[in-house]
N, C-alpha and C. Protein backbone atom coordinates (compact mmCIF):
# COMPACT_ATOMS: atom_id res chain seq x y z
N UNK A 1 95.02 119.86 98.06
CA UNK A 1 95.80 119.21 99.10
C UNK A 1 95.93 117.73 98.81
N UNK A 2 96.79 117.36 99.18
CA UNK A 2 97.36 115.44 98.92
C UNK A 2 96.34 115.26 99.97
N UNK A 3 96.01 113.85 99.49
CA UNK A 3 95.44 113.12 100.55
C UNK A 3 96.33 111.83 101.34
N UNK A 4 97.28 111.56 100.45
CA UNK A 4 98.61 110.75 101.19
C UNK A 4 99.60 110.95 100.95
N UNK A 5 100.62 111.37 101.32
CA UNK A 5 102.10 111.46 101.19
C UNK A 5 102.94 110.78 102.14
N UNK A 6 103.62 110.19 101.16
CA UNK A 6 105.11 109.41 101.60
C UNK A 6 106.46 109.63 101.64
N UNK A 7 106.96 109.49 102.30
CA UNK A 7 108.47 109.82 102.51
C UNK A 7 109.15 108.73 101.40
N UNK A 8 109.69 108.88 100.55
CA UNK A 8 110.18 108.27 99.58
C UNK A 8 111.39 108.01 99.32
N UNK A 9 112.24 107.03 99.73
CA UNK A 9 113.69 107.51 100.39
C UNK A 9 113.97 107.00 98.74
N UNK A 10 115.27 107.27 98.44
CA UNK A 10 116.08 106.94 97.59
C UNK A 10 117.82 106.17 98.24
N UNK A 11 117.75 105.26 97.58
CA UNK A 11 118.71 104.42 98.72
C UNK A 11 120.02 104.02 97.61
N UNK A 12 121.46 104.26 97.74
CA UNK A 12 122.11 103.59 96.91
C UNK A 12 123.43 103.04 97.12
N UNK A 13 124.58 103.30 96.64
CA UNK A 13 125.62 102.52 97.10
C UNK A 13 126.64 103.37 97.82
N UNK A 14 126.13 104.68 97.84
CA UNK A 14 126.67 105.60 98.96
C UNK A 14 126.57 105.72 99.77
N UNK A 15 125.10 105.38 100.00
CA UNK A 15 124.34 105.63 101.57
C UNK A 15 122.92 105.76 100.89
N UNK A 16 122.51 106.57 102.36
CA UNK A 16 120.61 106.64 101.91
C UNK A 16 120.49 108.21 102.39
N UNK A 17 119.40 108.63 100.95
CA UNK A 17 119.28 110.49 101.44
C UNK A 17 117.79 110.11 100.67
N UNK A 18 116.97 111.13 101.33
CA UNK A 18 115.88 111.37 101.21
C UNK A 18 115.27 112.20 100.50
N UNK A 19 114.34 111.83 99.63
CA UNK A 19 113.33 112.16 98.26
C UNK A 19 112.23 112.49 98.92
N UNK A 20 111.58 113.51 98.86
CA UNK A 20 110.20 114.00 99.05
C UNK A 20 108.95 113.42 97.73
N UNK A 21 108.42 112.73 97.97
CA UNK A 21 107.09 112.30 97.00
C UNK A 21 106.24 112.01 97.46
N UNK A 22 105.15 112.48 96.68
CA UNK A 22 103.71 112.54 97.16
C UNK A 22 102.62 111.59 95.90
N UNK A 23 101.88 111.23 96.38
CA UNK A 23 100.53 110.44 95.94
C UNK A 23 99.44 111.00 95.84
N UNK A 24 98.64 111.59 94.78
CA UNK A 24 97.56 112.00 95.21
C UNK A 24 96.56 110.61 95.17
N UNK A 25 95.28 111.31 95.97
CA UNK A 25 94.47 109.99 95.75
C UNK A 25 93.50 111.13 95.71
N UNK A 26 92.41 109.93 94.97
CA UNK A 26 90.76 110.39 94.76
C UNK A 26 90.11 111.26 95.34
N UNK A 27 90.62 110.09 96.53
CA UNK A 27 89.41 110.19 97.98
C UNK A 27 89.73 111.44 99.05
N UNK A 28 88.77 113.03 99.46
CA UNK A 28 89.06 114.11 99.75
C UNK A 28 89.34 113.84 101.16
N UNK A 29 88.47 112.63 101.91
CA UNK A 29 88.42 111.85 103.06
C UNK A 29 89.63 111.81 103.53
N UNK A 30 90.87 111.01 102.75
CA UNK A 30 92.13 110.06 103.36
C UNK A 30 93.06 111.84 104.08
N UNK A 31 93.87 111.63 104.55
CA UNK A 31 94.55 112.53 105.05
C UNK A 31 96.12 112.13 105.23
N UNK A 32 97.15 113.20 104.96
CA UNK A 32 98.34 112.86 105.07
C UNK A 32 99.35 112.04 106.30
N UNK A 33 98.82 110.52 106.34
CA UNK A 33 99.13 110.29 107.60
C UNK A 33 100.16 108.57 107.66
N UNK A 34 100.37 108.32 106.60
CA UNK A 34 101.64 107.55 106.05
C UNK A 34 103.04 107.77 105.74
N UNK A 35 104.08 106.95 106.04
CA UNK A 35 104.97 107.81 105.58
C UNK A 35 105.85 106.49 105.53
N UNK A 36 106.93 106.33 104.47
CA UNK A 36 108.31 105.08 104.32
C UNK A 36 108.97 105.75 105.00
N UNK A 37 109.48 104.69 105.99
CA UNK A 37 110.88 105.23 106.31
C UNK A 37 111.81 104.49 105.76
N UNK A 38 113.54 104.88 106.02
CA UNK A 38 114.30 104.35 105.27
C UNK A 38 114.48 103.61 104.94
N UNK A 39 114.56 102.77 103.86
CA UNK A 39 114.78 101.19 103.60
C UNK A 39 116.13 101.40 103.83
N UNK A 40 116.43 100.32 103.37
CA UNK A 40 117.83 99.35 102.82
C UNK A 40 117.60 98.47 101.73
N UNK A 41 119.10 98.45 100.85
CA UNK A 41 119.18 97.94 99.90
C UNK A 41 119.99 96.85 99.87
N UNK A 42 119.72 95.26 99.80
CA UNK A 42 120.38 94.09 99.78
C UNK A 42 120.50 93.18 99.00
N UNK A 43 120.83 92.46 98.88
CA UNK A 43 120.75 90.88 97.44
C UNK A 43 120.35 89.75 98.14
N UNK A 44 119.95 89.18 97.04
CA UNK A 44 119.51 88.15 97.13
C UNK A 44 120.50 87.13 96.97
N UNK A 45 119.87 85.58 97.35
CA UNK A 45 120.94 84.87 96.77
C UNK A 45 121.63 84.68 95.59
N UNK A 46 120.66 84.94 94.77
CA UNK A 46 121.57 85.27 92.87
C UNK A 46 121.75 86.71 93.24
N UNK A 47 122.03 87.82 93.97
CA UNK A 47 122.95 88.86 93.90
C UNK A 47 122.08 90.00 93.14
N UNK A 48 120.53 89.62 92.82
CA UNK A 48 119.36 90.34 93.16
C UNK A 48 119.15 91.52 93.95
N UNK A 49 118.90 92.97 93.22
CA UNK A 49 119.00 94.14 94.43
C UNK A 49 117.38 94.10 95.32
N UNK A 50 117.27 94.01 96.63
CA UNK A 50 116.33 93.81 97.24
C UNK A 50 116.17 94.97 98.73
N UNK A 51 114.69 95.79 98.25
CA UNK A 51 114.90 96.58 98.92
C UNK A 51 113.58 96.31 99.65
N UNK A 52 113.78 97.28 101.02
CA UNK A 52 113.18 96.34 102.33
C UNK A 52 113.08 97.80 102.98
N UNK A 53 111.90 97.82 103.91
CA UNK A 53 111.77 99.49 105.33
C UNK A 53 110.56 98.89 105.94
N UNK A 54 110.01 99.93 106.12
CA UNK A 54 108.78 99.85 107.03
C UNK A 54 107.99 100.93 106.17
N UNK A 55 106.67 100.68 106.17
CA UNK A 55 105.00 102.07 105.98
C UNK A 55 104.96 101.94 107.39
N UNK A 56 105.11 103.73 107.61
CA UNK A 56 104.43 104.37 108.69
C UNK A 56 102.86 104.65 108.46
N UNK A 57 101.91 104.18 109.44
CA UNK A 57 100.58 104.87 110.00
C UNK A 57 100.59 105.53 110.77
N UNK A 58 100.30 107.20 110.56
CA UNK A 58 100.05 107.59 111.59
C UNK A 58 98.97 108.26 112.22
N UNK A 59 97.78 107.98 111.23
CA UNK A 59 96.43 107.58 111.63
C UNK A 59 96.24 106.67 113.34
N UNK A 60 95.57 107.38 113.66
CA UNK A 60 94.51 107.04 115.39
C UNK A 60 93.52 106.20 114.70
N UNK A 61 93.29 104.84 114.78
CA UNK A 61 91.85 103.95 114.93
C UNK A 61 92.04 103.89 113.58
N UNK A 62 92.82 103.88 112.67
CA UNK A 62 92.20 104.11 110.90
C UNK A 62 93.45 102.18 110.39
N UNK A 63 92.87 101.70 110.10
CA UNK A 63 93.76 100.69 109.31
C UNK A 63 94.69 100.91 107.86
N UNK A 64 95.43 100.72 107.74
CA UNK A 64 96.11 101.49 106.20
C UNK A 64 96.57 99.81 105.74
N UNK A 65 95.28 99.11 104.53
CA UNK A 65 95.21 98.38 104.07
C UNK A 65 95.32 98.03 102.40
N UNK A 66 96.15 97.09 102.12
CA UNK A 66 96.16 96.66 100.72
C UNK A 66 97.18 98.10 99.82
N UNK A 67 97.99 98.06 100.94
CA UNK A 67 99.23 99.28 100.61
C UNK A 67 100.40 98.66 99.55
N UNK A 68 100.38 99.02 98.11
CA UNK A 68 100.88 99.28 97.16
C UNK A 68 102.00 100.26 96.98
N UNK A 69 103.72 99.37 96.92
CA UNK A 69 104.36 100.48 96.63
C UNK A 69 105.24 100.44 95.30
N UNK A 70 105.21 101.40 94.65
CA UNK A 70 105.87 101.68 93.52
C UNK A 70 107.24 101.45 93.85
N UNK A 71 108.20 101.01 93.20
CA UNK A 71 109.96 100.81 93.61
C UNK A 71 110.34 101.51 91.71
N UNK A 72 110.85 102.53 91.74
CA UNK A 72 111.60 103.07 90.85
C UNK A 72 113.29 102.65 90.95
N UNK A 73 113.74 102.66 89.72
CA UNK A 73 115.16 102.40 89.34
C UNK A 73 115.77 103.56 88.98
N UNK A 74 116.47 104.09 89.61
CA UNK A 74 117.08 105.29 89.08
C UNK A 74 118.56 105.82 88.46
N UNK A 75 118.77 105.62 87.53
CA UNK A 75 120.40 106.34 86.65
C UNK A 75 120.74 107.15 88.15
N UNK A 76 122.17 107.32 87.68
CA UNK A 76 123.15 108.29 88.91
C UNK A 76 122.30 110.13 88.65
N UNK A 77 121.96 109.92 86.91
CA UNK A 77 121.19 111.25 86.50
C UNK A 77 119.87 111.56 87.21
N UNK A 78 119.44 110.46 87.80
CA UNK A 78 117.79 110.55 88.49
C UNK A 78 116.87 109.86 87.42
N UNK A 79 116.94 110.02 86.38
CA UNK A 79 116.46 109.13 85.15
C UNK A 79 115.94 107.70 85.84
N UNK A 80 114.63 107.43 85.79
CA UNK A 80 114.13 106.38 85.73
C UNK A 80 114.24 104.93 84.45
N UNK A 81 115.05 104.02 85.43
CA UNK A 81 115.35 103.12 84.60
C UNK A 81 114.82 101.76 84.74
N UNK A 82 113.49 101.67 85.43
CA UNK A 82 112.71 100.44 85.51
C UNK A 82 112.19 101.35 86.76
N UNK A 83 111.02 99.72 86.50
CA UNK A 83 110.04 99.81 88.20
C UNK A 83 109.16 98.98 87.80
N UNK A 84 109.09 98.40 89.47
CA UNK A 84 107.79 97.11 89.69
C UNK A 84 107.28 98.06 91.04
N UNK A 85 106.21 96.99 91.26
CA UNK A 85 105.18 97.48 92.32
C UNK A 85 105.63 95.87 93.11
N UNK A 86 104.99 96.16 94.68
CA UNK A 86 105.13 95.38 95.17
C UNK A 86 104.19 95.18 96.54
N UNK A 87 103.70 94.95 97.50
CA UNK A 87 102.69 94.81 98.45
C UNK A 87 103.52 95.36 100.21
N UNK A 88 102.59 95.91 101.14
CA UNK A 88 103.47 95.85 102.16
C UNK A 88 102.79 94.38 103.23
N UNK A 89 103.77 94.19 103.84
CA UNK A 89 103.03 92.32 104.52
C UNK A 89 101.85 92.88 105.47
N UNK A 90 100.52 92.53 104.71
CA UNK A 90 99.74 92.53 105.90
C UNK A 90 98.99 94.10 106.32
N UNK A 91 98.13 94.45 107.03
CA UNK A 91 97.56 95.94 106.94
C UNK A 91 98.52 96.49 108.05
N UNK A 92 98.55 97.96 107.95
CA UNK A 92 99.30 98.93 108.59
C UNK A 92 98.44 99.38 110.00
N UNK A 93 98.96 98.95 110.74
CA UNK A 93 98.15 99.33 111.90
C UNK A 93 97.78 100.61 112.30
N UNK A 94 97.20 101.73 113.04
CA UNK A 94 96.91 102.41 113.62
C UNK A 94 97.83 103.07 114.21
N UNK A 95 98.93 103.71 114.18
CA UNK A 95 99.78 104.82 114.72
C UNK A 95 100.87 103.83 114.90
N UNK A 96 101.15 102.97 113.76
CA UNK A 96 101.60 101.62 114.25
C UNK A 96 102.91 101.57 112.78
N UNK A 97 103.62 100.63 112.64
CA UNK A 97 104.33 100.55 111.28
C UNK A 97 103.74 98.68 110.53
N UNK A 98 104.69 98.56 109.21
CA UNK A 98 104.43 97.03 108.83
C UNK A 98 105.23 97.27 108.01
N UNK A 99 105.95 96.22 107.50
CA UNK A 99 107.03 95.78 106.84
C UNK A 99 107.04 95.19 105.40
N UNK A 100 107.81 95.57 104.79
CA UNK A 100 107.74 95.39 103.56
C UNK A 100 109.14 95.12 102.70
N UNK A 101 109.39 94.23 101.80
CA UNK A 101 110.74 93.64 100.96
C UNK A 101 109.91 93.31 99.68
N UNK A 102 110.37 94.31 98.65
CA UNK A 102 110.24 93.99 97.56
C UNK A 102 111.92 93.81 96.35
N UNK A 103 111.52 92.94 95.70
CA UNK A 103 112.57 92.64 94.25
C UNK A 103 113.01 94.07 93.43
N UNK A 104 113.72 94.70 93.40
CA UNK A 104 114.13 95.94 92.75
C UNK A 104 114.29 95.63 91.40
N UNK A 105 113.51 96.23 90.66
CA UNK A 105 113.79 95.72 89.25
C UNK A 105 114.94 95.82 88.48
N UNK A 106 115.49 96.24 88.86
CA UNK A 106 117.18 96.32 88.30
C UNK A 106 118.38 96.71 89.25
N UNK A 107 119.63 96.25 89.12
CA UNK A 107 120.54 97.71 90.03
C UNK A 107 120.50 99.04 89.19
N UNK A 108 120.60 99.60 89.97
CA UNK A 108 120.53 101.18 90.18
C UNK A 108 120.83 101.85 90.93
N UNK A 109 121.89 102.98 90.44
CA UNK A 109 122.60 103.68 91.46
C UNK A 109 121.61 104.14 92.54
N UNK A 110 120.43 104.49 92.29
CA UNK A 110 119.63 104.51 93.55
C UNK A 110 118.22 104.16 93.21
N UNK A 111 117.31 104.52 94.59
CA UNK A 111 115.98 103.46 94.13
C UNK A 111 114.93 104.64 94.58
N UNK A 112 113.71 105.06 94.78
CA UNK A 112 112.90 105.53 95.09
C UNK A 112 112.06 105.01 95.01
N UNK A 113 110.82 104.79 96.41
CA UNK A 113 110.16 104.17 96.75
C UNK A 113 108.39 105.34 96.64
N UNK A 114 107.50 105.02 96.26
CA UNK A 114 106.48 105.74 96.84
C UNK A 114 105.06 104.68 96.89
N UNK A 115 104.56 105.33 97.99
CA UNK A 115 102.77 104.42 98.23
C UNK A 115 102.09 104.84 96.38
N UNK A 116 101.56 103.71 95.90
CA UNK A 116 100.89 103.89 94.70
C UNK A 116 99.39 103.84 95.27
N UNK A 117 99.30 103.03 95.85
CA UNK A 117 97.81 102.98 96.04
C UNK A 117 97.53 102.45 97.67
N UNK A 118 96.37 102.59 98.27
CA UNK A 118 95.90 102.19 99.61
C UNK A 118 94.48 102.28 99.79
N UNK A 119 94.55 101.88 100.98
CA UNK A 119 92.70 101.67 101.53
C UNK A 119 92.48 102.03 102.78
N UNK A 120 91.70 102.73 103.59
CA UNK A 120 91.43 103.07 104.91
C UNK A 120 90.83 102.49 104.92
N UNK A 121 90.84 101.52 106.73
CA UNK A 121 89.79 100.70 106.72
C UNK A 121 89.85 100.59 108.42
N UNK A 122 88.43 101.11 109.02
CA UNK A 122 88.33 101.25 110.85
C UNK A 122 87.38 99.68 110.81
N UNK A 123 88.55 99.00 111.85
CA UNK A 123 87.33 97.90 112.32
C UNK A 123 87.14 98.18 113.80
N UNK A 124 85.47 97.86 114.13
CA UNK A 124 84.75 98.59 114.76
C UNK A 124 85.15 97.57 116.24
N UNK A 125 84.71 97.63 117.16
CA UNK A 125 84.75 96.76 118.57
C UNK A 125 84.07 95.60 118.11
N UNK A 126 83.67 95.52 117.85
CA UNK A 126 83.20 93.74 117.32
C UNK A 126 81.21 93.44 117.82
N UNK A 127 81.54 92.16 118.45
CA UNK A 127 80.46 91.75 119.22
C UNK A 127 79.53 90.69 118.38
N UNK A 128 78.94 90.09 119.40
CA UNK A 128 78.25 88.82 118.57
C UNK A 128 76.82 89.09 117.87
């Protein structure tokens, strides 16, 4: 069984349709409870393809921290034609979303996005 899977949209100059991809991780612990929703694809001021969504948590009490996402470049064939990684801003809250804009490494008729890597992390009630 995956321990995280992401909704991995593929976004291009047609519109946006959706890619199923999954992540395995290590850890037997994590559970399938993340998910991208749709980005969008925009430029920059030099005309830079820049793609931008939200990571879903949908973990109760669990933090989804130091979330890593892969950005693939994809030919009209599906053919991978570059990819960078990029960060989402800040930890993923608890049944909560967080936002994320990364640099697309090239144009490409479309893009596919997936979580590369993450961290569960519960902070507790506190106290002095």
């Amino acid at each position: 069984p995956s321990s995280l899977c992401g909704r991995g949209p593929r976004c291009g100059d047609a519109g946006d349709a959706v890619h199923d991809s999954c992540n395995q991780d290590d850890d037997p612990q994590t559970e399938e409870r993340d998910r991208i929703g749709a980005p969008g694809v925009a430029e920059d001021r030099r005309g830079r393809p820049v793609v931008s969504g939200y990571v879903y948590n949908q973990r109760a009490g669990t933090y989804a921290v130091s979330v890593r996402l892969l950005v693939e470049a994809l030919d009209g064939a599906g053919h991978v034609v570059g990819s960078t990684t990029g960060y989402v801003f800040g930890d993923v809250p608890p049944s909560n979303r967080s936002y994320f804009e990364i640099k697309a490494p090239a144009k490409a008729a479309s893009y596919r996005i997936t979580i590369a890597s993450f961290a569960w992390r519960s902070y507790g009630a506190g106290g002095g």
